[in-house]
C-alpha atoms as a PDB file:
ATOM      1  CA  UNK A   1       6.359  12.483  -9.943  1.00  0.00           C
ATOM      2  CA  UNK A   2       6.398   9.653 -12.595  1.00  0.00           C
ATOM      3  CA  UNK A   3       8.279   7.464 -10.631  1.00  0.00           C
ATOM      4  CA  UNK A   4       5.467   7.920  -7.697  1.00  0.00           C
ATOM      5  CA  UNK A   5       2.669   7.547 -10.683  1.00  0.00           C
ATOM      6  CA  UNK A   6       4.339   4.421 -11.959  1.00  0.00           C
ATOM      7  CA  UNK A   7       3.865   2.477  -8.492  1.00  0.00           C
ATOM      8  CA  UNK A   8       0.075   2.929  -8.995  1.00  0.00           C
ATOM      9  CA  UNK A   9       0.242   2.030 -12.904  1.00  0.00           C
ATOM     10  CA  UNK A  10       0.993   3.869 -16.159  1.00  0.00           C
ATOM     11  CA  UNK A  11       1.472   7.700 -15.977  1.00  0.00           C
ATOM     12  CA  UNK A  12      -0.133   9.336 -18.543  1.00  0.00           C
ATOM     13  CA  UNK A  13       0.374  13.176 -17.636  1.00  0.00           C
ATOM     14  CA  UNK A  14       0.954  15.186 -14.957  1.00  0.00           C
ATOM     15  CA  UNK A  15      -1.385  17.853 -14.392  1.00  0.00           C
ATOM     16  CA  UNK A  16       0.211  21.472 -14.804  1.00  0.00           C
ATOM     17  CA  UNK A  17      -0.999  22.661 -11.337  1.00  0.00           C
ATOM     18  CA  UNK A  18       0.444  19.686 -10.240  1.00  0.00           C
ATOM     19  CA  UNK A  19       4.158  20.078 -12.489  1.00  0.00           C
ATOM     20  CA  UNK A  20       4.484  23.621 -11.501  1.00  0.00           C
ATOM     21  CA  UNK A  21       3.575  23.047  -7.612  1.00  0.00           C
ATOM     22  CA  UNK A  22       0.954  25.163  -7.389  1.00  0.00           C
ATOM     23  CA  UNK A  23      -1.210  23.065  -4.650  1.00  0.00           C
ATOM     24  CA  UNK A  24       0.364  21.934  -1.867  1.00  0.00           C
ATOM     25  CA  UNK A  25      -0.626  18.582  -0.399  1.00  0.00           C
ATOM     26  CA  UNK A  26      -1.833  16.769  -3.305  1.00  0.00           C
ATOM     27  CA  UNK A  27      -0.975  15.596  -6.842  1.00  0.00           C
ATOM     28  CA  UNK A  28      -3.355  14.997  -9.809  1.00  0.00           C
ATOM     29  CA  UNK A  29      -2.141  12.450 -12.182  1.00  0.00           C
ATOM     30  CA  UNK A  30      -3.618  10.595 -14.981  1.00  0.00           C
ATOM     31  CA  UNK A  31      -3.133   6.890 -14.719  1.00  0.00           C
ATOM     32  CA  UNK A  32      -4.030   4.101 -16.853  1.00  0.00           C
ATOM     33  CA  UNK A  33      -5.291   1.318 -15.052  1.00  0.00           C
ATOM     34  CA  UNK A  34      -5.544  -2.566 -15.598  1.00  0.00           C
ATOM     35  CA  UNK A  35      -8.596  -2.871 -13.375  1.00  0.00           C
ATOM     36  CA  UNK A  36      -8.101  -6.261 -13.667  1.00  0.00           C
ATOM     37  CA  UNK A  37      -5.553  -6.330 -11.171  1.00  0.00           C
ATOM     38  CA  UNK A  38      -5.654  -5.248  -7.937  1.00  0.00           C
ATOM     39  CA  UNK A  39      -5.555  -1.066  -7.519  1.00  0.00           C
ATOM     40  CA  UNK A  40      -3.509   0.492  -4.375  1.00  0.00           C
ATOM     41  CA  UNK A  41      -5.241   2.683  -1.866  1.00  0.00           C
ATOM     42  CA  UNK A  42      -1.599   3.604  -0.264  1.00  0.00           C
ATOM     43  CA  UNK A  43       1.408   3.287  -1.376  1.00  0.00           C
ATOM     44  CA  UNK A  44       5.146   4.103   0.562  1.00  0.00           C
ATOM     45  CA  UNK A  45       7.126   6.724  -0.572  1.00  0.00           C
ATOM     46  CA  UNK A  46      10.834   6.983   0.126  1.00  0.00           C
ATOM     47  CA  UNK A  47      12.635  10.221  -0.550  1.00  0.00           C
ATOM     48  CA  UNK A  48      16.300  10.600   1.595  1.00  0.00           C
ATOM     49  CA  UNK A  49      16.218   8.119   3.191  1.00  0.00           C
ATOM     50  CA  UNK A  50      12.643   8.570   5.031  1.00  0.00           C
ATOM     51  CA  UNK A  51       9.516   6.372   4.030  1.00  0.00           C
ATOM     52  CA  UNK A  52       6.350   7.363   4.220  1.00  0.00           C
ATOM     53  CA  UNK A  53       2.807   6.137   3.213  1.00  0.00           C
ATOM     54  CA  UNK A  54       0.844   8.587   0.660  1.00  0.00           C
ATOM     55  CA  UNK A  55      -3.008   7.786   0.095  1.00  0.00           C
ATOM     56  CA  UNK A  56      -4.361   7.419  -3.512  1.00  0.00           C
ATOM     57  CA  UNK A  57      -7.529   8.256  -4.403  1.00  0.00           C
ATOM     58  CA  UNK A  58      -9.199   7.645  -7.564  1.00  0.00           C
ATOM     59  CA  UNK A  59     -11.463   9.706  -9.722  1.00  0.00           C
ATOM     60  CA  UNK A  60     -13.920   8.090 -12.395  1.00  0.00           C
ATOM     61  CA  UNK A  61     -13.873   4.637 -11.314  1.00  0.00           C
ATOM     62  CA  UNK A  62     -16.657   2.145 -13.026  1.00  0.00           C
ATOM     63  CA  UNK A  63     -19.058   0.820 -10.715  1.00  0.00           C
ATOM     64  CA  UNK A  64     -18.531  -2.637 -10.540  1.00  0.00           C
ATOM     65  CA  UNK A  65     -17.313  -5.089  -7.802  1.00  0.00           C
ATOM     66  CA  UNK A  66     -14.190  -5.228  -6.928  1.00  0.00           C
ATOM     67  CA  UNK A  67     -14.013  -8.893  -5.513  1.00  0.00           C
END
């Protein structure tokens, strides 16, 4: 999980529902940001040979623009 975390930024901590698998189709991470870079929406995952795209979505953003 801190390998998928560490595309997006810095991991910080997993969440324990998250650790122990106890929701299925989502992680919760917390993830320090340089939001003076450029933050991912998507990122690819491969895992045995098979890539696939997994959505990031961030909570607690500052409003401010992005461009």
């Amino acid at each position: 999980m801190y390998e998928i975390a560490g595309a997006i930024e810095t991991p910080l901590l997993i969440y324990n529902a998250t650790k122990n698998m106890l929701f299925g189709h989502y992680a919760r991470l917390l993830v320090d940001l340089d939001l003076s870079r450029n933050i991912f929406y998507e990122i690819m995952v491969e895992q045995a040979g098979y890539t696939f795209p997994v959505e990031i979505e961030y909570k607690g953003l500052p409003n401010f623009c992005m461009h």
